[in-house]
Protein backbone atom coordinates (compact mmCIF):
# COMPACT_ATOMS: atom_id res chain seq x y z
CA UNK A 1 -19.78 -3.94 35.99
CA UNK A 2 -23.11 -3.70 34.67
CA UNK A 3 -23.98 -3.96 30.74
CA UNK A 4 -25.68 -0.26 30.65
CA UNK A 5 -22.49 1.01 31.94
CA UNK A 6 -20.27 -1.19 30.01
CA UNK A 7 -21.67 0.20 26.81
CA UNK A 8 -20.87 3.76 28.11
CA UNK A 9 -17.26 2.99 28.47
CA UNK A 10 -17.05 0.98 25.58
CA UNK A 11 -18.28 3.89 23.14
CA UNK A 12 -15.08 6.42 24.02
CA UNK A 13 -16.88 9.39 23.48
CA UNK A 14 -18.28 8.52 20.46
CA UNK A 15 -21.54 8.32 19.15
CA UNK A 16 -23.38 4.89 18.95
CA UNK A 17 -24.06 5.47 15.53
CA UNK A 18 -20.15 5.02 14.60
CA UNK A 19 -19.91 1.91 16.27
CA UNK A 20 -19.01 -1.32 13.82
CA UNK A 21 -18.15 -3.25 16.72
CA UNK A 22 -19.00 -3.54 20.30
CA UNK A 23 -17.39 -6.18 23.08
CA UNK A 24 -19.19 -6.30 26.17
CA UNK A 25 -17.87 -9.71 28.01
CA UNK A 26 -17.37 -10.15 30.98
CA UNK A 27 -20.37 -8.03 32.64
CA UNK A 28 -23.38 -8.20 34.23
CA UNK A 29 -26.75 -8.40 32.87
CA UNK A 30 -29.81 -7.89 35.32
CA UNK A 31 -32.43 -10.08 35.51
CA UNK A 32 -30.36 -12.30 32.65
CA UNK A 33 -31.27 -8.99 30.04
CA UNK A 34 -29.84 -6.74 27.80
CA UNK A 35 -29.14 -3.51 28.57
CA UNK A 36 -28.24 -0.11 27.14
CA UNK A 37 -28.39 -1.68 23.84
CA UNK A 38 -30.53 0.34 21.37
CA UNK A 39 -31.62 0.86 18.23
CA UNK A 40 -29.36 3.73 17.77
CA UNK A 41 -26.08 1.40 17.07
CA UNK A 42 -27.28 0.38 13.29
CA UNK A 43 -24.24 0.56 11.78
CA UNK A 44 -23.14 -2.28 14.13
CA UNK A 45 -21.58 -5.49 12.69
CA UNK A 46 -20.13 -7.11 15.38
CA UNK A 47 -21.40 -7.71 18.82
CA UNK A 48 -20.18 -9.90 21.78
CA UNK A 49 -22.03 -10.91 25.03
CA UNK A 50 -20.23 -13.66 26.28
CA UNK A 51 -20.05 -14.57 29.74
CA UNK A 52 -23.13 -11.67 30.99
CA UNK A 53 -25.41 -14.48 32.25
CA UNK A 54 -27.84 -13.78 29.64
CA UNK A 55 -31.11 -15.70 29.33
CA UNK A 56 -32.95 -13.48 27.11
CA UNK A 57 -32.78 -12.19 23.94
CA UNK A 58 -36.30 -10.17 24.17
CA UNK A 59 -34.49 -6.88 24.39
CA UNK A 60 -32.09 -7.36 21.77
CA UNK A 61 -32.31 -4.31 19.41
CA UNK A 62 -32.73 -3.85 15.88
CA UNK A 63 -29.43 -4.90 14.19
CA UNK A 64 -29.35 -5.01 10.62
CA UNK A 65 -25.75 -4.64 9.56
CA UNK A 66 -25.19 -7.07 12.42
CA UNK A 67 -22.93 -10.12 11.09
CA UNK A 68 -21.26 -11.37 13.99
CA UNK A 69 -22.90 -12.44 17.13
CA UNK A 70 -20.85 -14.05 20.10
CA UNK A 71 -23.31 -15.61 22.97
CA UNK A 72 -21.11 -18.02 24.39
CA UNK A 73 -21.10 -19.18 27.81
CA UNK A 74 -24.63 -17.72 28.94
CA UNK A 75 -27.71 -19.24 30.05
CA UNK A 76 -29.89 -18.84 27.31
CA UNK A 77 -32.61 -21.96 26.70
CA UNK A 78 -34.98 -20.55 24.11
CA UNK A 79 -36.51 -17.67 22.67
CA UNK A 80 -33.93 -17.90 18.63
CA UNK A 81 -36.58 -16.72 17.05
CA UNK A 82 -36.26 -12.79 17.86
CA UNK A 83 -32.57 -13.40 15.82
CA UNK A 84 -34.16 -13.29 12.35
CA UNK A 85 -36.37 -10.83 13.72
CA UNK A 86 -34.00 -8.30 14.72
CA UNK A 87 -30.87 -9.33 13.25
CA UNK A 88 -31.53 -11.20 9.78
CA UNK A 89 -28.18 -10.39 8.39
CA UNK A 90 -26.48 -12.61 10.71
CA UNK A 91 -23.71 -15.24 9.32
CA UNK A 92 -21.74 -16.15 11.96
CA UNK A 93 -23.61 -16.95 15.34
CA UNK A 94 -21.98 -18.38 18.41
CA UNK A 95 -24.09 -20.24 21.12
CA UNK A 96 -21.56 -22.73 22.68
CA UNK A 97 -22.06 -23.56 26.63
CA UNK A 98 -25.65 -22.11 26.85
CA UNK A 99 -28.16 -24.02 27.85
CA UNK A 100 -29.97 -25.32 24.06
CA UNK A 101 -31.32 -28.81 24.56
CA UNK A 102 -32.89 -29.84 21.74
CA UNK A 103 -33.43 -29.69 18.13
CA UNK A 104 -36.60 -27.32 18.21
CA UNK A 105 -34.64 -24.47 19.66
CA UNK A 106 -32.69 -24.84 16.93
CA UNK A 107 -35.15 -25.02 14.36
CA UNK A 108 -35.98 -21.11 14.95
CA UNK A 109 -32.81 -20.31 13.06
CA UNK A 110 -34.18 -21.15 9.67
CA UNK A 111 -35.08 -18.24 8.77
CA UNK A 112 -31.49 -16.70 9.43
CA UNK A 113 -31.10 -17.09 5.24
CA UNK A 114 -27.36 -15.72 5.43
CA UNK A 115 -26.17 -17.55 8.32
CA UNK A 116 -22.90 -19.65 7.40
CA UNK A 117 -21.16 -20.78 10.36
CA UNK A 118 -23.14 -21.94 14.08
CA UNK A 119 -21.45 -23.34 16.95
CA UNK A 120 -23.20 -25.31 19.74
CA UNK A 121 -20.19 -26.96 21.51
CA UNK A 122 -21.11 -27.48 24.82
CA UNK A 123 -24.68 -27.21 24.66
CA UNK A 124 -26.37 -30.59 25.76
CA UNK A 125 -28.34 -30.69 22.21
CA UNK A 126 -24.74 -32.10 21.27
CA UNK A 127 -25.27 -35.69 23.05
CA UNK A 128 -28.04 -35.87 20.87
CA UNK A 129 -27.36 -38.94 18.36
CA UNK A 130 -26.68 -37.83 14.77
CA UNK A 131 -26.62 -34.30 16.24
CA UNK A 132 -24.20 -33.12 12.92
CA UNK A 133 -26.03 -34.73 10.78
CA UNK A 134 -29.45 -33.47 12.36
CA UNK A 135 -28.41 -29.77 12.31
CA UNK A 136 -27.05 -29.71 8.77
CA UNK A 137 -30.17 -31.70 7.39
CA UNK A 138 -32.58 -28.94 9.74
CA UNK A 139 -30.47 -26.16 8.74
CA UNK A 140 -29.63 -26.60 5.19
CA UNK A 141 -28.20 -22.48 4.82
CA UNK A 142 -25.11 -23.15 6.98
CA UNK A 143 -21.60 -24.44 6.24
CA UNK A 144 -20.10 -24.86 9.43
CA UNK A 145 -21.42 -26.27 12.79
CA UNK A 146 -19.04 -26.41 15.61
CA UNK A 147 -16.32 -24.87 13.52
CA UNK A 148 -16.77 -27.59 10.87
CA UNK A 149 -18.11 -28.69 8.19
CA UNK A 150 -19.98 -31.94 6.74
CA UNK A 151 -16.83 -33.25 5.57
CA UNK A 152 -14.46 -32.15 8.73
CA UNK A 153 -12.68 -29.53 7.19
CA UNK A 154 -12.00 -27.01 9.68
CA UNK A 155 -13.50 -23.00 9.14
CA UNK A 156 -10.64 -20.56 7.91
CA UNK A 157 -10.57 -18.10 10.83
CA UNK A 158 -11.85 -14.67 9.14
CA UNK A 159 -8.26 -13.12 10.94
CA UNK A 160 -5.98 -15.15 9.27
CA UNK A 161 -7.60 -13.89 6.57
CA UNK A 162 -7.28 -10.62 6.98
CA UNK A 163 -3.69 -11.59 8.04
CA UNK A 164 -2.36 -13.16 4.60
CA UNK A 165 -3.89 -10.14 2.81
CA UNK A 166 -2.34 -7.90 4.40
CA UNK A 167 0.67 -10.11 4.08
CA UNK A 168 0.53 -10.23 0.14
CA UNK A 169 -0.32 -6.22 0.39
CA UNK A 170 3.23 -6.08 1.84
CA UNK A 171 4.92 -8.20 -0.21
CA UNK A 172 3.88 -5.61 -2.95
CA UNK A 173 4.68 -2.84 -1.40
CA UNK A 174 8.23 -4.61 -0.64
CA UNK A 175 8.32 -4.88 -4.53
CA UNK A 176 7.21 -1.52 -5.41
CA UNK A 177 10.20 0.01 -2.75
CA UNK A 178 13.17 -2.60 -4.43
CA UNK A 179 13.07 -0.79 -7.46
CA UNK A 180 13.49 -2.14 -10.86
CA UNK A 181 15.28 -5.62 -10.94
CA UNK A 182 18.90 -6.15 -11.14
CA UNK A 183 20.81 -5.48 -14.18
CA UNK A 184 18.47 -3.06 -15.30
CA UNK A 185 20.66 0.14 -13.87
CA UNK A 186 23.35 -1.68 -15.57
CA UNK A 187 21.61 -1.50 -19.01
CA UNK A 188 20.45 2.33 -18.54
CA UNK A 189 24.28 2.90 -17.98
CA UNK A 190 24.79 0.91 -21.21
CA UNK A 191 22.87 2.87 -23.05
CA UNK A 192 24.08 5.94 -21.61
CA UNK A 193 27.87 4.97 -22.42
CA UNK A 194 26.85 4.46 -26.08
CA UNK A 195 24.80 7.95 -26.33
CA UNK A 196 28.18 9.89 -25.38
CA UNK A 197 30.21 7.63 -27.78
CA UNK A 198 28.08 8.55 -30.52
CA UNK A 199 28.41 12.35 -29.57
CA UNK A 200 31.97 12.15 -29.19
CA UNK A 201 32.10 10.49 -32.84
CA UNK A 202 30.03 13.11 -34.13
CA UNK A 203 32.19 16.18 -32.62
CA UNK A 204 34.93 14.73 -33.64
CA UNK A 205 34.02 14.40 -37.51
CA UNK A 206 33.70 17.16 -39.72
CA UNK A 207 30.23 17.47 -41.63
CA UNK A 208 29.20 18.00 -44.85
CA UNK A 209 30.01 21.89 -45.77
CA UNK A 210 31.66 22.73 -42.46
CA UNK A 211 34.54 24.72 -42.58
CA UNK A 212 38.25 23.43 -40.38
CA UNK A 213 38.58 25.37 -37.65
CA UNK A 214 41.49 25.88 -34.53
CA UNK A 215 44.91 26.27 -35.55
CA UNK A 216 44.95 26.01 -39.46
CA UNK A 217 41.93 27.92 -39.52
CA UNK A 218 43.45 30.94 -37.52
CA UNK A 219 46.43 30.79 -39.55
CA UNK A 220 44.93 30.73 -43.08
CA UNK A 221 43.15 34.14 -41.90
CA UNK A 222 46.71 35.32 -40.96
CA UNK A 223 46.10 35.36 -37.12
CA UNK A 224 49.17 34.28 -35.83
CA UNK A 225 48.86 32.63 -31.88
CA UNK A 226 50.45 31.02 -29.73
CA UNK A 227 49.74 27.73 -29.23
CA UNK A 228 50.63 27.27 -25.69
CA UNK A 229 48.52 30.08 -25.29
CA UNK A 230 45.89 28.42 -26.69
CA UNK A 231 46.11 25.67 -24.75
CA UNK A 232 46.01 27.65 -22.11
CA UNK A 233 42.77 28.65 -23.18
CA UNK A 234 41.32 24.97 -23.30
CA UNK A 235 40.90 25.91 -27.32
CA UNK A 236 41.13 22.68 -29.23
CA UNK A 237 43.33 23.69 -32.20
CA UNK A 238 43.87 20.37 -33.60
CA UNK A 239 40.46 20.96 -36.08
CA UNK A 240 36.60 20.76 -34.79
CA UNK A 241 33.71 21.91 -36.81
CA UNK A 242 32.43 25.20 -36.88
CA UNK A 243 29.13 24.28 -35.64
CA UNK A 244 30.89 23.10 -32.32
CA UNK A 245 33.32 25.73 -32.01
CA UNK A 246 31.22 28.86 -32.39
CA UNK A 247 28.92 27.71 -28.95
CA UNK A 248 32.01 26.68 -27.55
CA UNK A 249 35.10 29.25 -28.02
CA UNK A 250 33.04 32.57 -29.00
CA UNK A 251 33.68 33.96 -25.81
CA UNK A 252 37.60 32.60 -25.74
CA UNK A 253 38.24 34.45 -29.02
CA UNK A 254 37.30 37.76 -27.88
CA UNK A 255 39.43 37.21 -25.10
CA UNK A 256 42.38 36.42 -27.44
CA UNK A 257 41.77 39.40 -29.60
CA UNK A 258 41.49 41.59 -26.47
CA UNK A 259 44.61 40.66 -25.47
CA UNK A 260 46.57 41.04 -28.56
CA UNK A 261 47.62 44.43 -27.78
CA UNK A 262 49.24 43.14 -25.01
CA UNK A 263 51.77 40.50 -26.58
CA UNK A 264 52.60 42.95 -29.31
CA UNK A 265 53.92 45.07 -26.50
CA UNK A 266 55.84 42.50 -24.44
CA UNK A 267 57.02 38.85 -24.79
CA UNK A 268 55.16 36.55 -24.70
CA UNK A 269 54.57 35.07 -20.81
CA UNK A 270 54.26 31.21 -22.08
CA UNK A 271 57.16 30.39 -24.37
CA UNK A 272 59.33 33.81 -23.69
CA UNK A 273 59.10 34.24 -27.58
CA UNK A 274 59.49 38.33 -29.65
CA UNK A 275 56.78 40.45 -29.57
CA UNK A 276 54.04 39.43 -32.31
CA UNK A 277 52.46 42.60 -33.21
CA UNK A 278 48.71 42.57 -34.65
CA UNK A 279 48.04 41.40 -38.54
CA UNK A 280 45.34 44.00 -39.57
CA UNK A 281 42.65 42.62 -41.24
């Protein structure tokens, strides 16, 4: 498949002005030049040509955003120059198995200021003698050459990277989804169990100025009842405070007074005992 149409298929219906990155290996170029490639992609930061049978780089477009460049395994011999030209944002270029001889072709990358990694494998510059040491010494901007650098330690690969971030994003989000750490529910629950102590202690003892209530206080206003009744009722008659009670056992008490006429009339249904009739008050 030819480049020009290559690029058509590659954009997906989209415009070449959304395109970051752009893989076109694998084709054909005619007459060893780009094609279909304009100035129109500048939002482009990643671009790969290898294997076209490329041999020049005259029609390369303008490129700023351009980082990446793949050129490997092409035919290209000279002409570096139109690289810092046309793309001077470039850190990462790849020219392994083209056809770069010697040092001079080389020498047109200097004024690529950002580039950082360059890899020649392949290329017969590399039987040069000293060729490491010649292309680190000619081209003092980059790091790596070939993948390494001065001192043989190999280039992290950029998607490895991107891998172990995304790795320690997980391990967050792993974190975030455990919840608190152990023994913390078991504190809250603590806490909790010690809140309805307290309230039960405090219901259950009479404060300052409040006034017995239940049983003893019925009877002291001359209300005689029942107690089974009562406790029928759920009415705790064994002495609360008022405070409680009156939230509590408003609504119970005008039941009980409602149904006074009732047991004065009859026996009454709990404990079978004589008719109580009503204490006026």
């Amino acid at each position: 498949m030819e480049m020009k149409k290559r690029i058509n298929l590659e954009l997906r219906n989209r415009a070449p002005e959304e395109v970051t990155e752009l893989v076109l290996d694998n084709c054909l170029c005619v007459n060893g030049e780009i094609e279909g490639l304009n100035d129109a992609f500048k939002k482009l930061e990643f671009l790969s040509m290898a294997n076209v049978e490329l041999s020049s780089l005259a029609r390369l477009p303008s490129l700023n955003k351009l980082r990446k460049l793949e050129l490997s395994d092409n035919i290209i011999s000279g002409g570096l120059e139109v690289l810092a030209e046309k793309c001077p944002n470039l850190t990462y270029l790849n020219l392994s198995g083209n056809k770069i001889k010697d040092l001079s072709t080389v020498e047109a990358l200097q004024n690529l200021k950002n580039l950082k990694s360059l890899d020649l494998f392949n290329c017969e510059i590399t039987n040069l003698e000293d060729y490491r040491e010649s292309i680190f010494e000619l081209l003092q901007q980059i790091t790596y050459l070939d993948g390494f650098d001065q001192e043989d330690n190999e280039a992290p690969d950029s998607e490895e990277e991107d891998d172990e971030d995304g790795d320690e994003d997980d391990e967050d989000e792993e974190e975030d989804e455990a919840g608190p750490p152990e023994g913390y529910e078991e504190e809250e629950e603590e806490e909790e169990e010690d809140e309805d102590e307290d309230e039960d202690e405090a219901g259950s003892e009479l404060g300052e100025g409040e006034e017995e209530v239940g049983l003893s206080y019925l009877m002291k206003e001359e209300i005689q009842v029942n107690r089974h009744f009562l406790h029928a009722l759920k009415i705790d008659y064994l002495g609360i405070g008022l405070s409680t009670i009156k939230s509590k056992l408003c609504r119970h008490l005008r039941v009980v007074c409602n149904l006074w006429v009732c047991m004065c009339l009859s026996a009454c249904l709990f404990c079978h005992c004589p008719p109580v009739h009503p204490v006026s008050r």
